[in-house]
N, C-alpha and C. Protein backbone atom coordinates (compact mmCIF):
# COMPACT_ATOMS: atom_id res chain seq x y z
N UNK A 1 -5.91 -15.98 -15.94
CA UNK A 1 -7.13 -15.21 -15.96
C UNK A 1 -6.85 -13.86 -16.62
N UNK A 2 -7.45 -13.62 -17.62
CA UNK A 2 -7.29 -12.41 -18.14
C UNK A 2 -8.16 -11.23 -17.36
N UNK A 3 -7.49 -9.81 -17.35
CA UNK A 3 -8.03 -8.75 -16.65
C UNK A 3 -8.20 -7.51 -17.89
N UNK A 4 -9.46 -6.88 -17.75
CA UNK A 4 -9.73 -5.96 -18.46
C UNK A 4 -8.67 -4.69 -17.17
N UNK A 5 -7.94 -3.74 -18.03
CA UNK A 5 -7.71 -2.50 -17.44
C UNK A 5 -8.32 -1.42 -18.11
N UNK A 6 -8.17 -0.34 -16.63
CA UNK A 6 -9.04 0.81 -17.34
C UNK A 6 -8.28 1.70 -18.56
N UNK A 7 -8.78 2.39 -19.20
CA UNK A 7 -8.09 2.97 -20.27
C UNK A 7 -6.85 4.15 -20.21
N UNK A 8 -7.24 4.80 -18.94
CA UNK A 8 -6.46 5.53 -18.04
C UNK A 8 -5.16 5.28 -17.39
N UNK A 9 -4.38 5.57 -17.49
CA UNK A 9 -2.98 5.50 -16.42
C UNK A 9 -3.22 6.16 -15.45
N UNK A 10 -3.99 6.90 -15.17
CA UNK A 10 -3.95 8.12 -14.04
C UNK A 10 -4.98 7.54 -13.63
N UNK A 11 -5.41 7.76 -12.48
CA UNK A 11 -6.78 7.21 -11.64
C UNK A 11 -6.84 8.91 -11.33
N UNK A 12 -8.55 8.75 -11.09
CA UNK A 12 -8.49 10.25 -10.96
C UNK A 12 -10.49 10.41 -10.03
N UNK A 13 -10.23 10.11 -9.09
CA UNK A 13 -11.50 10.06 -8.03
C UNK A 13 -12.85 10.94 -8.77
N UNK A 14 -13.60 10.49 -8.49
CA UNK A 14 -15.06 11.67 -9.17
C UNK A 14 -15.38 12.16 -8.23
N UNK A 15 -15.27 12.57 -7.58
CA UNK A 15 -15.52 13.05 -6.32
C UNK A 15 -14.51 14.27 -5.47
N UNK A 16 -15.16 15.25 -4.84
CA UNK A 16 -14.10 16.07 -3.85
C UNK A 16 -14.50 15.66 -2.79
N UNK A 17 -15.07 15.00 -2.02
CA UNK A 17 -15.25 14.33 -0.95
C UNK A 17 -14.41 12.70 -0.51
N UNK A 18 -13.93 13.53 0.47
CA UNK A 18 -12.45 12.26 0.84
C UNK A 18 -13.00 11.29 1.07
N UNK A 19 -13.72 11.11 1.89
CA UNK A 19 -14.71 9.23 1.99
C UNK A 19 -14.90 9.02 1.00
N UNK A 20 -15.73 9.11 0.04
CA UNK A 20 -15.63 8.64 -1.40
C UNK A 20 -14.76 8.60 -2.34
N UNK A 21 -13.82 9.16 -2.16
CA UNK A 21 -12.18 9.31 -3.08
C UNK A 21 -11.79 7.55 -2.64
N UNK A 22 -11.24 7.89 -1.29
CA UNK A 22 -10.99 6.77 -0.53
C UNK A 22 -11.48 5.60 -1.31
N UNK A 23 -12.78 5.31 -0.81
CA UNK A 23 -13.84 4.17 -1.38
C UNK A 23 -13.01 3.99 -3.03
N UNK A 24 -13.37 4.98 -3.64
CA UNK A 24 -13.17 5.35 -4.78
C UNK A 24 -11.78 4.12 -5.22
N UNK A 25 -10.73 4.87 -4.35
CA UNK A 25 -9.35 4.53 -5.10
C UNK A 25 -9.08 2.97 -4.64
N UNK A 26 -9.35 3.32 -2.88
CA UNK A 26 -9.64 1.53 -2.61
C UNK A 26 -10.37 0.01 -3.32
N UNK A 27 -11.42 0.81 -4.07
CA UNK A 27 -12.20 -0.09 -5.07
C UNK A 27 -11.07 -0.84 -6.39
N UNK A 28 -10.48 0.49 -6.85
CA UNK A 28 -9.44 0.48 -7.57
C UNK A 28 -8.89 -0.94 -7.23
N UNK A 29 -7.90 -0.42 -6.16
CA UNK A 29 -6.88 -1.39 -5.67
C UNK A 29 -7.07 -2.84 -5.70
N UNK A 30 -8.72 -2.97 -4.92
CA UNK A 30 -8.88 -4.17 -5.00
C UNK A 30 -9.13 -4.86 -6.42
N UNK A 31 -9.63 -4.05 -7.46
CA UNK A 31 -10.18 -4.58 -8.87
C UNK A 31 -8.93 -4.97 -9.35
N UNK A 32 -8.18 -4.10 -9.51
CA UNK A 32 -7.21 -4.19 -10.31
C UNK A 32 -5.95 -4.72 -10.32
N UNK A 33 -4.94 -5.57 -10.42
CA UNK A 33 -3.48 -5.17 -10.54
C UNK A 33 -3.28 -4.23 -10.59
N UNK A 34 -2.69 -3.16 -9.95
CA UNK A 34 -1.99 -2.08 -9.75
C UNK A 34 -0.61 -1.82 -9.28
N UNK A 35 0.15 -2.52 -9.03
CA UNK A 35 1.61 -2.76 -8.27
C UNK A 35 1.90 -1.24 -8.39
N UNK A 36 1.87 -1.09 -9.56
CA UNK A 36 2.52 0.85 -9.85
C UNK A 36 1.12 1.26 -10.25
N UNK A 37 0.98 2.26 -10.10
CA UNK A 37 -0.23 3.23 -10.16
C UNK A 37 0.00 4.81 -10.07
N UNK A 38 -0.54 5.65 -10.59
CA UNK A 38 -0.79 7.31 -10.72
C UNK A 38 -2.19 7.78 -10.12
N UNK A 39 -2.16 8.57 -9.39
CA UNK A 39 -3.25 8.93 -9.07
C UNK A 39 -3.11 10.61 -8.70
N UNK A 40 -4.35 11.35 -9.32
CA UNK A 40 -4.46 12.78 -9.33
C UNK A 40 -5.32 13.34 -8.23
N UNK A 41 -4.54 13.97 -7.30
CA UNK A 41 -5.53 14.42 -6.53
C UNK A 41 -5.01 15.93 -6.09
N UNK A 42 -4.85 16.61 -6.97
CA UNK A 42 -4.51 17.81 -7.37
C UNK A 42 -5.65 19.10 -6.81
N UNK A 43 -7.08 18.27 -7.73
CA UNK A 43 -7.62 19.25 -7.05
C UNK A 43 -8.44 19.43 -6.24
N UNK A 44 -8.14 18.86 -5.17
CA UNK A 44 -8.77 18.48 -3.45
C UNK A 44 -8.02 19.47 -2.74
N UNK A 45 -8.19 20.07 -1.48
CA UNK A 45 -7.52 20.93 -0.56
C UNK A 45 -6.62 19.95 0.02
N UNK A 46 -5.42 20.71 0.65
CA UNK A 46 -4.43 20.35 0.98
C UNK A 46 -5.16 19.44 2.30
N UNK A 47 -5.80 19.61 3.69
CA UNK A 47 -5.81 18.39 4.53
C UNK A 47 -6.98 17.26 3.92
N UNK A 48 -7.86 17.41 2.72
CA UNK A 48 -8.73 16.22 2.38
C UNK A 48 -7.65 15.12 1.35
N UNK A 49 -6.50 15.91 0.89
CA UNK A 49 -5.70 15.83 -0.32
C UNK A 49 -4.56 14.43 0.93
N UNK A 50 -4.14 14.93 1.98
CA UNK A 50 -3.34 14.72 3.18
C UNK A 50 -4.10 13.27 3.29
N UNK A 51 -6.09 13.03 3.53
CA UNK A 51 -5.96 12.04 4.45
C UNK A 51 -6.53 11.25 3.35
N UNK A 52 -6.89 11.12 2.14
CA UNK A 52 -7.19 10.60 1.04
C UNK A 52 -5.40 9.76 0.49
N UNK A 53 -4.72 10.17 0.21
CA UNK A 53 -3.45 9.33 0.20
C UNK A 53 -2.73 9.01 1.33
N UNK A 54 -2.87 9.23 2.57
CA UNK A 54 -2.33 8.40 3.70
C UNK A 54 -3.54 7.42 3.72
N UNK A 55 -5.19 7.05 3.50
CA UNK A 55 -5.17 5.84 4.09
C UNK A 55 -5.11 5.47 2.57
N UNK A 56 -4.94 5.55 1.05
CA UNK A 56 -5.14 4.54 0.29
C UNK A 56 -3.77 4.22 0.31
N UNK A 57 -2.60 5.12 0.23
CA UNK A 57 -1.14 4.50 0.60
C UNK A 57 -1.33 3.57 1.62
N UNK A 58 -1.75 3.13 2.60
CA UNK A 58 -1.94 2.37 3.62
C UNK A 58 -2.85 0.91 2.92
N UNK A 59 -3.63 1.13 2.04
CA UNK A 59 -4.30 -0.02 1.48
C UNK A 59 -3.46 -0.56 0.56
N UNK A 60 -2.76 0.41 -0.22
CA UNK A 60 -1.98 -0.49 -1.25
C UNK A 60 -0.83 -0.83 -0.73
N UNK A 61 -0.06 -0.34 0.13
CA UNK A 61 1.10 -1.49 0.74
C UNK A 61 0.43 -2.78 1.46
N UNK A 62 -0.42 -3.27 1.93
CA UNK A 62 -1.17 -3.93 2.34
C UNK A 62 -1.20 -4.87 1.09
N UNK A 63 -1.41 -4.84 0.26
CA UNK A 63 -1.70 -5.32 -1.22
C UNK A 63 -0.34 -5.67 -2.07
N UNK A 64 0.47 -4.63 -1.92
CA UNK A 64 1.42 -4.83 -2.41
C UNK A 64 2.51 -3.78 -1.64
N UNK A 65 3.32 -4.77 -0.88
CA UNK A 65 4.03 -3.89 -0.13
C UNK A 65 5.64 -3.21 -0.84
N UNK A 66 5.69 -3.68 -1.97
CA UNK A 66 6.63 -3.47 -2.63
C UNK A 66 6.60 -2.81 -3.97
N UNK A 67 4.99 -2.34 -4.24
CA UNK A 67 4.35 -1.38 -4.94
C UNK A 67 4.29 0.00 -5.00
N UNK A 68 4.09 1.07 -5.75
CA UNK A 68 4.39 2.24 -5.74
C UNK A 68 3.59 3.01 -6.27
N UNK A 69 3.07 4.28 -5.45
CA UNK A 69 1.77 5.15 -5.81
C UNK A 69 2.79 6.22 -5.95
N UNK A 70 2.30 7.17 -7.48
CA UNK A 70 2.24 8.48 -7.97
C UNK A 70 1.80 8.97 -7.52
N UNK A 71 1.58 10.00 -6.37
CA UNK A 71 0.55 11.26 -6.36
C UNK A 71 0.48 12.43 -7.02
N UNK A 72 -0.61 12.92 -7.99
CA UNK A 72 -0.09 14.07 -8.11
C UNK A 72 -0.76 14.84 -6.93
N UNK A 73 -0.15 16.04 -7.03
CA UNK A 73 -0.77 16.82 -5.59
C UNK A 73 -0.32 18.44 -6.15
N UNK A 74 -1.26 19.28 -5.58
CA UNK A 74 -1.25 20.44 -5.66
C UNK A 74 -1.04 21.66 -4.83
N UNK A 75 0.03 20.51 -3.78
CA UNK A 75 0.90 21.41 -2.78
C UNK A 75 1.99 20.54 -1.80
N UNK A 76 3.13 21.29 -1.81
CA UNK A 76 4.08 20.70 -1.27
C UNK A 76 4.04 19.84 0.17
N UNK A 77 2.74 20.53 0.62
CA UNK A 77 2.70 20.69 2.39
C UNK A 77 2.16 18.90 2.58
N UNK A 78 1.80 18.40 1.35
CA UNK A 78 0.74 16.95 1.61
C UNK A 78 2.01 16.07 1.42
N UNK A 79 3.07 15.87 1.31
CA UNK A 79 4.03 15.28 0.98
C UNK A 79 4.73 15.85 2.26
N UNK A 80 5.15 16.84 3.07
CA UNK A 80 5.78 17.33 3.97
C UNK A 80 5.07 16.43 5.09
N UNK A 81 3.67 16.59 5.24
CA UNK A 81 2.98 15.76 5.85
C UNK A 81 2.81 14.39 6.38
N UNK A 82 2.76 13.68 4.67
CA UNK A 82 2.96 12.48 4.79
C UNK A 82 4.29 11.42 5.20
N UNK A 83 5.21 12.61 5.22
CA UNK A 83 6.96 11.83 5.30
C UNK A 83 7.00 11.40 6.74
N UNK A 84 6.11 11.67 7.52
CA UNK A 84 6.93 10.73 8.93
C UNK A 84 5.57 9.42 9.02
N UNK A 85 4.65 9.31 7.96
CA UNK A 85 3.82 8.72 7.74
C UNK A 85 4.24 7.31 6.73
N UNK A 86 5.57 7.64 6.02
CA UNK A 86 5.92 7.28 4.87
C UNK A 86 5.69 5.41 4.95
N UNK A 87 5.29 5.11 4.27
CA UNK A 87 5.05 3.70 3.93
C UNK A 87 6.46 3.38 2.94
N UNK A 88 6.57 4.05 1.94
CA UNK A 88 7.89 3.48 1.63
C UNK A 88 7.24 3.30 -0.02
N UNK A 89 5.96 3.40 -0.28
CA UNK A 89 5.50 3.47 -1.55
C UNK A 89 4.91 4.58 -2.60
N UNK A 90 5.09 5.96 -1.95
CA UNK A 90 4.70 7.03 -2.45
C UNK A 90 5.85 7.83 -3.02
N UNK A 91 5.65 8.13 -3.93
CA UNK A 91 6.42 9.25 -4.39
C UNK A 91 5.17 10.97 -4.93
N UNK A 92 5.62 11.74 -5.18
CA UNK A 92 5.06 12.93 -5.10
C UNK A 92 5.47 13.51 -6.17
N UNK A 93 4.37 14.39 -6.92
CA UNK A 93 4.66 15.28 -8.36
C UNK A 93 3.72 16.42 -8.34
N UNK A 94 4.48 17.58 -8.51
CA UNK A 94 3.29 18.78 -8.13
C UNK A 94 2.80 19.29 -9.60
N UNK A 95 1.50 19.29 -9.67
CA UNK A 95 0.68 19.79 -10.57
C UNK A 95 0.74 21.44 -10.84
């Protein structure tokens, strides 16, 4: 079965509202093959930034537990956060 991908490497939410990011990136996940993925969420505040990649990290190990999400992020503290949370598929890059 062939799959159209989006043109983007980076996924990047339309939205500053974390329920809809969520929705947003989760939609993603399910559309797409994504095993590896980038996603920018740079410029969200640090606790909407916090619960927007703990639950889609939580959807994509679910999906692919041996898969790996980019975050970018625009503060150290969402990665400090997420480490006793760690799924084992995130890595972190500060904007």
């Amino acid at each position: 079965m062939l799959q159209l991908l989006p043109q983007s490497s980076t996924i990047i939410p339309n939205t500053t509202n974390p329920k809809e990011a969520v929705n947003f990136i989760n939609e993603y996940i399910e559309k797409y093959h994504c095993k590896s993925m980038s996603v920018d969420i740079s410029f969200m505040n640090v606790l909407d930034a916090c619960y927007v990649s703990t639950m889609c990290s939580a959807k994509h190990y679910i999906k692919y537990p041996d898969g790996r999400i980019n975050w970018k992020i625009s503060s150290e503290l969402i990665r400090e956060f997420n480490e006793s949370l760690e799924l084992g598929n995130n890595s972190y890059t500060l904007s």
